[in-house]
C-alpha atoms as a PDB file:
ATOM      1  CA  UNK A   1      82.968  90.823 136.100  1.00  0.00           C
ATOM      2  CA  UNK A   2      83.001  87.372 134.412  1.00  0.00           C
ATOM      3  CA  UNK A   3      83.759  88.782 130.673  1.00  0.00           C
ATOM      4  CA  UNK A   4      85.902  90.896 129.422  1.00  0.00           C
ATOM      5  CA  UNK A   5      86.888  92.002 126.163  1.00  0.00           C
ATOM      6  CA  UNK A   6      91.055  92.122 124.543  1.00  0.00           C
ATOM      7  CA  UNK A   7      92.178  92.866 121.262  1.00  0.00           C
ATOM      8  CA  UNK A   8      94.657  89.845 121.375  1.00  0.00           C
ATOM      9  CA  UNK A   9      95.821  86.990 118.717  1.00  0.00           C
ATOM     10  CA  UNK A  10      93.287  84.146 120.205  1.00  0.00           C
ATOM     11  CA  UNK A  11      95.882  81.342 119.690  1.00  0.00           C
ATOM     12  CA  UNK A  12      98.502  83.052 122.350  1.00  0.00           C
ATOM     13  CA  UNK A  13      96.301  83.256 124.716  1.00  0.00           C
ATOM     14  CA  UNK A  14      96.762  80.998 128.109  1.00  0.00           C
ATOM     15  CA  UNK A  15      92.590  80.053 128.799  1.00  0.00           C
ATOM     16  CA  UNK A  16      91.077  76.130 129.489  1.00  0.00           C
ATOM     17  CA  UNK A  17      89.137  76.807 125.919  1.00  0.00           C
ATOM     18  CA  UNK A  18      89.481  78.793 122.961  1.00  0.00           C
ATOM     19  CA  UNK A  19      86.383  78.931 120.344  1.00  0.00           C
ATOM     20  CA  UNK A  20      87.129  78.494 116.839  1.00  0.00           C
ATOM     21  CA  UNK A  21      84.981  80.278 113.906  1.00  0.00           C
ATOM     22  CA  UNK A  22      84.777  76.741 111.937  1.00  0.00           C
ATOM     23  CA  UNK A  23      83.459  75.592 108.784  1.00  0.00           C
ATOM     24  CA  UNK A  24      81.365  73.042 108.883  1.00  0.00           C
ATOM     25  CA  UNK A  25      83.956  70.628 107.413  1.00  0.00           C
ATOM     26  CA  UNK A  26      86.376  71.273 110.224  1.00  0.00           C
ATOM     27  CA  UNK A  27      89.479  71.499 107.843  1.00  0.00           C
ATOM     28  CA  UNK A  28      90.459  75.079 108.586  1.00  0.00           C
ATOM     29  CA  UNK A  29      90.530  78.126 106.377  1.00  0.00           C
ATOM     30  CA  UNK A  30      90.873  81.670 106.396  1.00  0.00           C
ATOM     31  CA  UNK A  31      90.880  83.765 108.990  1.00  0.00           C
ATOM     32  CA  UNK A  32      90.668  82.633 112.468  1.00  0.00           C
ATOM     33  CA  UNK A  33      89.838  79.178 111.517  1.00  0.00           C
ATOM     34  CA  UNK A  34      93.438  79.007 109.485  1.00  0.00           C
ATOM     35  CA  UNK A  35      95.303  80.693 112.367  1.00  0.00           C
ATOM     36  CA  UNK A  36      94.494  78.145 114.616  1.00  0.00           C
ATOM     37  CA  UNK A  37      94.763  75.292 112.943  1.00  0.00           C
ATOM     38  CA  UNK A  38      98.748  76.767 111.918  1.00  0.00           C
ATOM     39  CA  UNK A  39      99.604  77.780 115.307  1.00  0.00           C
ATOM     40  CA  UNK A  40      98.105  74.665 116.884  1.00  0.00           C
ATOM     41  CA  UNK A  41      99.586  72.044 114.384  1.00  0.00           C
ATOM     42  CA  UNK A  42      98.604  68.830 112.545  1.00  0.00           C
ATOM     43  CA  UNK A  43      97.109  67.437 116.193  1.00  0.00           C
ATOM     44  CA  UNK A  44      93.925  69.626 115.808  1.00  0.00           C
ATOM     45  CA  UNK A  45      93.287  68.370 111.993  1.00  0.00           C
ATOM     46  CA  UNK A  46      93.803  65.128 112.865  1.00  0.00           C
ATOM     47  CA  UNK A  47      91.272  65.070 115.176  1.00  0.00           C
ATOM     48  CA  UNK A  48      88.766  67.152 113.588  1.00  0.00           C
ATOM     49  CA  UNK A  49      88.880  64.577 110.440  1.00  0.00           C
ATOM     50  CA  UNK A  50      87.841  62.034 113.036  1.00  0.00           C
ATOM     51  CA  UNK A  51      85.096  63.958 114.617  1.00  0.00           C
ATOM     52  CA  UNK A  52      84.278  64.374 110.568  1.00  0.00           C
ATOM     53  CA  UNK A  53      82.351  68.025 110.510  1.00  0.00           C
ATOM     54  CA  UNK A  54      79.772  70.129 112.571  1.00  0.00           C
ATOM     55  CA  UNK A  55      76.577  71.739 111.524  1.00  0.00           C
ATOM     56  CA  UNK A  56      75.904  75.302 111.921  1.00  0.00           C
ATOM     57  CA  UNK A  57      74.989  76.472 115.312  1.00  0.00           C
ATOM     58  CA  UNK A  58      76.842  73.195 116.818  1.00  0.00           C
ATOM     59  CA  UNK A  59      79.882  73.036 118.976  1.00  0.00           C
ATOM     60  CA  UNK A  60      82.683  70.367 119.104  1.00  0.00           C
ATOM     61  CA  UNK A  61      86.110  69.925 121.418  1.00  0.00           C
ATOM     62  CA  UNK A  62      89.151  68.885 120.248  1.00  0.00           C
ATOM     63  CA  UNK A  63      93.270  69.044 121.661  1.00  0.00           C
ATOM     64  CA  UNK A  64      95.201  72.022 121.041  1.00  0.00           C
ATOM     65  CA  UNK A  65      97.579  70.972 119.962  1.00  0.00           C
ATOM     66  CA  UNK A  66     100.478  73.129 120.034  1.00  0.00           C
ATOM     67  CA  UNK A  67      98.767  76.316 121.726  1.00  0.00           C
ATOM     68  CA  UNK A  68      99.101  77.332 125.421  1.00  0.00           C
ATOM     69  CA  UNK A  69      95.322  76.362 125.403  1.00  0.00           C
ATOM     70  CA  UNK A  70      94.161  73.131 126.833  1.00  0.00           C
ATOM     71  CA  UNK A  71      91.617  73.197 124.260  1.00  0.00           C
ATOM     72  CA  UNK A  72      89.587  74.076 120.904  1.00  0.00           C
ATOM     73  CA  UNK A  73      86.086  74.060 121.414  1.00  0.00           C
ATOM     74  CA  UNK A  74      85.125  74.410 117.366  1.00  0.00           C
ATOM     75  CA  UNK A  75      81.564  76.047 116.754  1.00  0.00           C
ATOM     76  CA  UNK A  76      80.224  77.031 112.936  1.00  0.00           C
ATOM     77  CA  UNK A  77      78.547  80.252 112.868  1.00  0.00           C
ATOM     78  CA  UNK A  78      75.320  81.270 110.171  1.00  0.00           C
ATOM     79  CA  UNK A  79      76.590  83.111 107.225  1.00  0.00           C
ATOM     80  CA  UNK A  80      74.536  86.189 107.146  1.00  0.00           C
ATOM     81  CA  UNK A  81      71.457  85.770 104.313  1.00  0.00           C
ATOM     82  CA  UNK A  82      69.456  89.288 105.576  1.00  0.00           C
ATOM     83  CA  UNK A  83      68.735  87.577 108.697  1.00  0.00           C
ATOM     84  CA  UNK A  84      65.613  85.661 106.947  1.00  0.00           C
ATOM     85  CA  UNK A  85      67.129  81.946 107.773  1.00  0.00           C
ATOM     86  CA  UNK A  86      67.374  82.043 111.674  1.00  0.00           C
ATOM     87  CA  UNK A  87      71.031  83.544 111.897  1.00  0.00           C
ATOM     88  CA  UNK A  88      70.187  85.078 114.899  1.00  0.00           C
ATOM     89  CA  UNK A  89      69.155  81.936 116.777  1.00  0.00           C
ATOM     90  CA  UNK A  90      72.079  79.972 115.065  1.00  0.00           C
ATOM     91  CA  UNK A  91      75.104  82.440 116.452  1.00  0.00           C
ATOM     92  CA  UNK A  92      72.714  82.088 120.065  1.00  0.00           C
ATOM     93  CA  UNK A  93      73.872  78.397 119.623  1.00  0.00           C
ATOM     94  CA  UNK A  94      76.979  78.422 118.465  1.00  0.00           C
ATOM     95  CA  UNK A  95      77.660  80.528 122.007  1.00  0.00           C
ATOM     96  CA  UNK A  96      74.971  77.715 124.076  1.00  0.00           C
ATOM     97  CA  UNK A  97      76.717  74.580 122.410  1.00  0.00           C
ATOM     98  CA  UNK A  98      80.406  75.989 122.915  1.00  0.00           C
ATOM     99  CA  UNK A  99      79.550  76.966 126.717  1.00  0.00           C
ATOM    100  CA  UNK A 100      77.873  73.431 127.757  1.00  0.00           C
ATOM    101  CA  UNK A 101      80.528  71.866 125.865  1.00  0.00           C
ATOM    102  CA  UNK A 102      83.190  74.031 128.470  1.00  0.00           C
ATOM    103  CA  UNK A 103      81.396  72.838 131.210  1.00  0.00           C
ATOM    104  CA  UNK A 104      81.391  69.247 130.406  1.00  0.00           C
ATOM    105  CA  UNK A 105      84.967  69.250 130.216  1.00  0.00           C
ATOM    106  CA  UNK A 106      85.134  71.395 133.735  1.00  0.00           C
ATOM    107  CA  UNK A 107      86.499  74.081 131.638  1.00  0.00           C
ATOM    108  CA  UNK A 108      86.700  78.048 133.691  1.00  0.00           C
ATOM    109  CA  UNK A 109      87.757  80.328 131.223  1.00  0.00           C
ATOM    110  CA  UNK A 110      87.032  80.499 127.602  1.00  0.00           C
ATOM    111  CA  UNK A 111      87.539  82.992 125.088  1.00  0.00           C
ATOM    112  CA  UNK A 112      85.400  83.479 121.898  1.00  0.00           C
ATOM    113  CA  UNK A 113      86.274  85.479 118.584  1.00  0.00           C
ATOM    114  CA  UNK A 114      83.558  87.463 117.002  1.00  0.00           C
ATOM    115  CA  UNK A 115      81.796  84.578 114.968  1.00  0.00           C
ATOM    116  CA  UNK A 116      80.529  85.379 111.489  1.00  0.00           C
ATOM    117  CA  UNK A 117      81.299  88.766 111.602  1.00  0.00           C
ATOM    118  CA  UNK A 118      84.492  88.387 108.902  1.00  0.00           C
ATOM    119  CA  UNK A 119      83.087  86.505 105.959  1.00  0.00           C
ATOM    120  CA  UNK A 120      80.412  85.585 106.433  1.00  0.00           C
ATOM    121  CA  UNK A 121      79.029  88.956 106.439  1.00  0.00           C
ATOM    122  CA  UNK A 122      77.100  88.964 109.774  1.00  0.00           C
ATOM    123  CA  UNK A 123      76.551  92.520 110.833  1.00  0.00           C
ATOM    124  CA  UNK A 124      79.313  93.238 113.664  1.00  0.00           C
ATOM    125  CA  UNK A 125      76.661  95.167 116.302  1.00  0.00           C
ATOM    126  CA  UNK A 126      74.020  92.696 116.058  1.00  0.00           C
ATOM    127  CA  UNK A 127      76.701  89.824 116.493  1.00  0.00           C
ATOM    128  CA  UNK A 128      78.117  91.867 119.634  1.00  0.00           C
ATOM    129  CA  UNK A 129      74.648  91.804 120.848  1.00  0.00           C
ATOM    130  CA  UNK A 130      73.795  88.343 120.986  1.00  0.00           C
ATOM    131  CA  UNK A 131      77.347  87.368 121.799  1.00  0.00           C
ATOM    132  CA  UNK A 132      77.608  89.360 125.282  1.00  0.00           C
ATOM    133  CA  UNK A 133      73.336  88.660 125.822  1.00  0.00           C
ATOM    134  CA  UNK A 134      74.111  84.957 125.603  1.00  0.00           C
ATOM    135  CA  UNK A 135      77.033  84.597 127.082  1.00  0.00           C
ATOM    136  CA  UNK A 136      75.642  86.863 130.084  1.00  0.00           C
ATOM    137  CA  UNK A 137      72.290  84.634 129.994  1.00  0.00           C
ATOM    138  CA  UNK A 138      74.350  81.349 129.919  1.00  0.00           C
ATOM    139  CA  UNK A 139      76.816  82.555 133.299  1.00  0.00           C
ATOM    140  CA  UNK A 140      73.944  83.491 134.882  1.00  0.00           C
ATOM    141  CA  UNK A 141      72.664  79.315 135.170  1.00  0.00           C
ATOM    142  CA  UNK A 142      76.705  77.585 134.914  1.00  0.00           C
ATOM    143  CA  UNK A 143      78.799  79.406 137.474  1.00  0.00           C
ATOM    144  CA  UNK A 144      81.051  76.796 137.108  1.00  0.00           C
ATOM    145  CA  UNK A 145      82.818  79.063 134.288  1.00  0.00           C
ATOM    146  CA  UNK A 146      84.859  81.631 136.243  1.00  0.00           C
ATOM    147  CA  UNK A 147      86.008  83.961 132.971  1.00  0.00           C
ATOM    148  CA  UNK A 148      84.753  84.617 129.419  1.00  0.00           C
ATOM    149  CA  UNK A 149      86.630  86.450 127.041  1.00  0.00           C
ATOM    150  CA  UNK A 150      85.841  88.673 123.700  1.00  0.00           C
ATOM    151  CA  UNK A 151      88.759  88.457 121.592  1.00  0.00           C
ATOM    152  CA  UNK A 152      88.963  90.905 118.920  1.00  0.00           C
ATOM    153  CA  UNK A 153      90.861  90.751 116.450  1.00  0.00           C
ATOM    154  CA  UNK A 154      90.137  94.537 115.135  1.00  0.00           C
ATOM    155  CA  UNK A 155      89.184  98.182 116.775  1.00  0.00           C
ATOM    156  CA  UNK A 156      85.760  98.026 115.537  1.00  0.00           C
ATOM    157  CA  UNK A 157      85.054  95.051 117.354  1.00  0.00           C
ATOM    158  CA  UNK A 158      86.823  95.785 120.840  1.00  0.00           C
ATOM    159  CA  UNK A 159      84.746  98.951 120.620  1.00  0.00           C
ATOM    160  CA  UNK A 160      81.415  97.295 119.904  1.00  0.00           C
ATOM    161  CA  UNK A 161      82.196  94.742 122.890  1.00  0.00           C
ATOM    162  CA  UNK A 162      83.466  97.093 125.507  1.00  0.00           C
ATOM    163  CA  UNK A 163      80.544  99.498 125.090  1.00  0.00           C
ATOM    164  CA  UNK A 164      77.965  96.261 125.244  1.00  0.00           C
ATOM    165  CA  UNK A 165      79.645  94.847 128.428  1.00  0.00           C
ATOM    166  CA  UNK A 166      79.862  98.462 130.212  1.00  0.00           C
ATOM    167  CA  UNK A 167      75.777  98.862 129.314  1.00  0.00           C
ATOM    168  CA  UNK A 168      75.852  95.046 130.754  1.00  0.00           C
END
């Protein structure tokens, strides 16, 4: 099976790529976003005030600085409006842009957090949903990415995930 799901902290994990839930000004913040720009050091903010920002449903790459990672492919997710302003089709890209970018940079194994799901409010089992359909739709055309993994940060999540991949 080429994803898998782990309640893990994201920035100890030893992957090619891990995805960060950005904002669009790349400067970190709360949640994920601050973790990993603390565990991965001045490096990654360096070089996301060079790349400058990212619009929602985008993807960029940066170092990882201090991580085991090789890399932090950054992607901003919708925040959730009552799904009236495209969120769905925005996470579908944030999880399109951050794959393609993986395979540009030969990248096998990647692992995602559950975008927009903290605040900014999307609802967790619809973000599941699109998360394992377009990650399963985009392995399907690339098999040049070996692994992809679901990293939850909380039980709720890991049990959303693991029942969508075992219906998968």
């Amino acid at each position: 099976m080429k994803m898998e799901v782990l309640q893990e902290d994201i920035t100890t994990l030893d992957v090619d790529a891990i995805v960060n839930a950005a904002n669009k000004t790349l400067r970190g913040g709360g949640g994920v976003d601050g973790a990993i720009h603390r565990a991965g050091g001045k490096a990654i903010l360096e070089e996301c005030k060079e790349i400058g920002g990212c619009e929602t449903g985008e993807a960029v790459i940066t170092t990882a600085g201090k991580m085991p990672v090789r890399h932090v492919i950054h992607t901003v997710g919708p925040v959730w409006n009552g799904g009236e302003n495209k969120e769905e089709e925005l996470l579908r890209n944030c999880y399109k842009n951050s794959l393609q970018l993986a395979v540009e940079h030969d990248l096998q194994t990647i692992a995602f957090p559950n975008i927009s799901t903290g605040a900014y409010g999307f609802p967790k089992e619809r973000a599941a949903r699109i998360a394992v359909e377009t990650v399963e739709q985009v392995l399907s055309d690339r098999p040049a990415i070996d692994k992809v993994f679901f990293i939850c940060f909380d039980k709720e999540n890991h049990d959303l995930y693991s029942d969508m991949l075992k219906g998968s």
